[in-house]
Protein backbone atom coordinates (compact mmCIF):
# COMPACT_ATOMS: atom_id res chain seq x y z
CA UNK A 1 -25.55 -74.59 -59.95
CA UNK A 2 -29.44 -73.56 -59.00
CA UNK A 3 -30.16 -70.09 -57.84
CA UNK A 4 -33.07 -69.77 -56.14
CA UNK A 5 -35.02 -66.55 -54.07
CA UNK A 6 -34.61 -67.30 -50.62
CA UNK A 7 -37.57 -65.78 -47.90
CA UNK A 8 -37.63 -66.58 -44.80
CA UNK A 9 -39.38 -65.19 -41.54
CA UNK A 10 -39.12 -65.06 -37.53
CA UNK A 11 -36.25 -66.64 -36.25
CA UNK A 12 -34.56 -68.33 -39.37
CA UNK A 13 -34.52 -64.92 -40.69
CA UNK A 14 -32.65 -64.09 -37.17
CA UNK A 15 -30.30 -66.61 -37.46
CA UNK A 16 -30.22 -65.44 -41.11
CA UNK A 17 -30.06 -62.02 -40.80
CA UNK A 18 -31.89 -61.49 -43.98
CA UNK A 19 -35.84 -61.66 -45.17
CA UNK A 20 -34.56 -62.60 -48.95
CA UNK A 21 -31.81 -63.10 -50.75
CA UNK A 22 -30.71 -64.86 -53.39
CA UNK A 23 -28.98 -68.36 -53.01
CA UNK A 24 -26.68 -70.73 -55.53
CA UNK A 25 -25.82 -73.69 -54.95
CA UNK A 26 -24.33 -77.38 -56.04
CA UNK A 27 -27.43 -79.60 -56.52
CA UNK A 28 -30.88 -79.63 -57.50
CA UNK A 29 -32.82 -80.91 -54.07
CA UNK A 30 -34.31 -79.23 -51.07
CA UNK A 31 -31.84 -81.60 -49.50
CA UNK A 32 -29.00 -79.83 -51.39
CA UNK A 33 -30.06 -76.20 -50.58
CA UNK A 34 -30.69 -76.73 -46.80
CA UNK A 35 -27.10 -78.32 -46.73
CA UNK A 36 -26.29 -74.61 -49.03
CA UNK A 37 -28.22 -72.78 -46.13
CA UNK A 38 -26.20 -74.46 -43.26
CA UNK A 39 -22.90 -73.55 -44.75
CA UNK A 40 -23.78 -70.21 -45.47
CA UNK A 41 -25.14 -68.93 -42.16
CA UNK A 42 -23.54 -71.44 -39.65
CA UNK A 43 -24.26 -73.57 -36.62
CA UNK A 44 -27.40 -71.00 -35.50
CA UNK A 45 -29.26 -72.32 -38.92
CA UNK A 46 -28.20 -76.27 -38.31
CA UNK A 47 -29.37 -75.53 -34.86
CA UNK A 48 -33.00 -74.26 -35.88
CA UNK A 49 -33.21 -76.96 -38.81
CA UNK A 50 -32.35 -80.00 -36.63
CA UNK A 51 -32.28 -79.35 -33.16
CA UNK A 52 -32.57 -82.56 -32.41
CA UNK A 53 -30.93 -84.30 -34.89
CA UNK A 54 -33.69 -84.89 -37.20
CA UNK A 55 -33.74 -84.22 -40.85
CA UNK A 56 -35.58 -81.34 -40.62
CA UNK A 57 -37.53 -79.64 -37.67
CA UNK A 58 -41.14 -80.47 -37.02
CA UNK A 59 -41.47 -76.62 -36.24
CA UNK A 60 -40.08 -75.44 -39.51
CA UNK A 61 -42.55 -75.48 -42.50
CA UNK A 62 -40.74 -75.42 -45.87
CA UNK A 63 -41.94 -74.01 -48.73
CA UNK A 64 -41.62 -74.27 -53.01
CA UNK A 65 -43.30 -71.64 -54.90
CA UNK A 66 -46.09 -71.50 -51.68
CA UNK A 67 -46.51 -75.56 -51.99
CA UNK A 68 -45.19 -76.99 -48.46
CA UNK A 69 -42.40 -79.61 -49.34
CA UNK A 70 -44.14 -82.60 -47.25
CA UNK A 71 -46.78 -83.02 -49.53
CA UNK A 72 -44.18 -83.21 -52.52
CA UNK A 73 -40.94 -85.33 -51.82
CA UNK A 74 -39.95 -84.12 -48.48
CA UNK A 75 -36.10 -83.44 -48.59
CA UNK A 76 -35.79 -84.95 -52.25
CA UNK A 77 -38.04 -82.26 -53.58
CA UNK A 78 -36.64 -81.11 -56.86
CA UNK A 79 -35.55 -77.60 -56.49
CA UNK A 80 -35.20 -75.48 -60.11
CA UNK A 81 -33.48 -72.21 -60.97
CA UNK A 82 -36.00 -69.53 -59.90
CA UNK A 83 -37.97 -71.05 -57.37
CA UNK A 84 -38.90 -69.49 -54.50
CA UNK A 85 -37.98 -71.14 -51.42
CA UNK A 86 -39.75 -69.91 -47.93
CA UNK A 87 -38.61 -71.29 -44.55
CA UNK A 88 -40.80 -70.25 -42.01
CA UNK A 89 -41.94 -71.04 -38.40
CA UNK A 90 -45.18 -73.05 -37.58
CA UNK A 91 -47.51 -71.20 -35.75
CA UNK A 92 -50.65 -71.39 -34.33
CA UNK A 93 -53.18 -68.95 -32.54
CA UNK A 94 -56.85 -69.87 -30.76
């Protein structure tokens, strides 16, 4: 089991219902958790992860201890007991 501190923002902390929590579960990938996630708060999370079937929204940044996860190993990102995991919207301004 990995516990990790869960933050998230905007609407995945909507769907959520939560800013931070805590979060165990079976596995040690980002993979593993956003399967945890899904399970744990429903069809409204799957929705906002994949709305489209993909492995993970183009409009969701995900983050390790502030690093985002494509510029480590995507989905198969390592995930250890303590890290903290942020899921957050993209957003941009002008």
């Amino acid at each position: 089991m990995t516990k990790v501190l869960f933050r998230t923002f905007g609407p995945p902390a909507r769907v959520a219902k939560v800013h931070q929590a805590e979060v165990t579960f079976d596995g040690f990938t980002v993979r593993e958790f956003l399967a945890e996630l899904e399970r744990k708060y429903g069809e409204g999370m799957s929705k906002l992860l994949h709305p489209r079937g993909e492995a993970l929204s183009e409009l969701i940044y995900l983050l390790i201890n502030g690093k985002n996860i494509f510029h480590m190993s995507g989905l198969d990102t390592p995930v250890k007991d303590g890290d903290v995991i942020s899921l957050l919207p993209v957003t941009a301004g002008g």
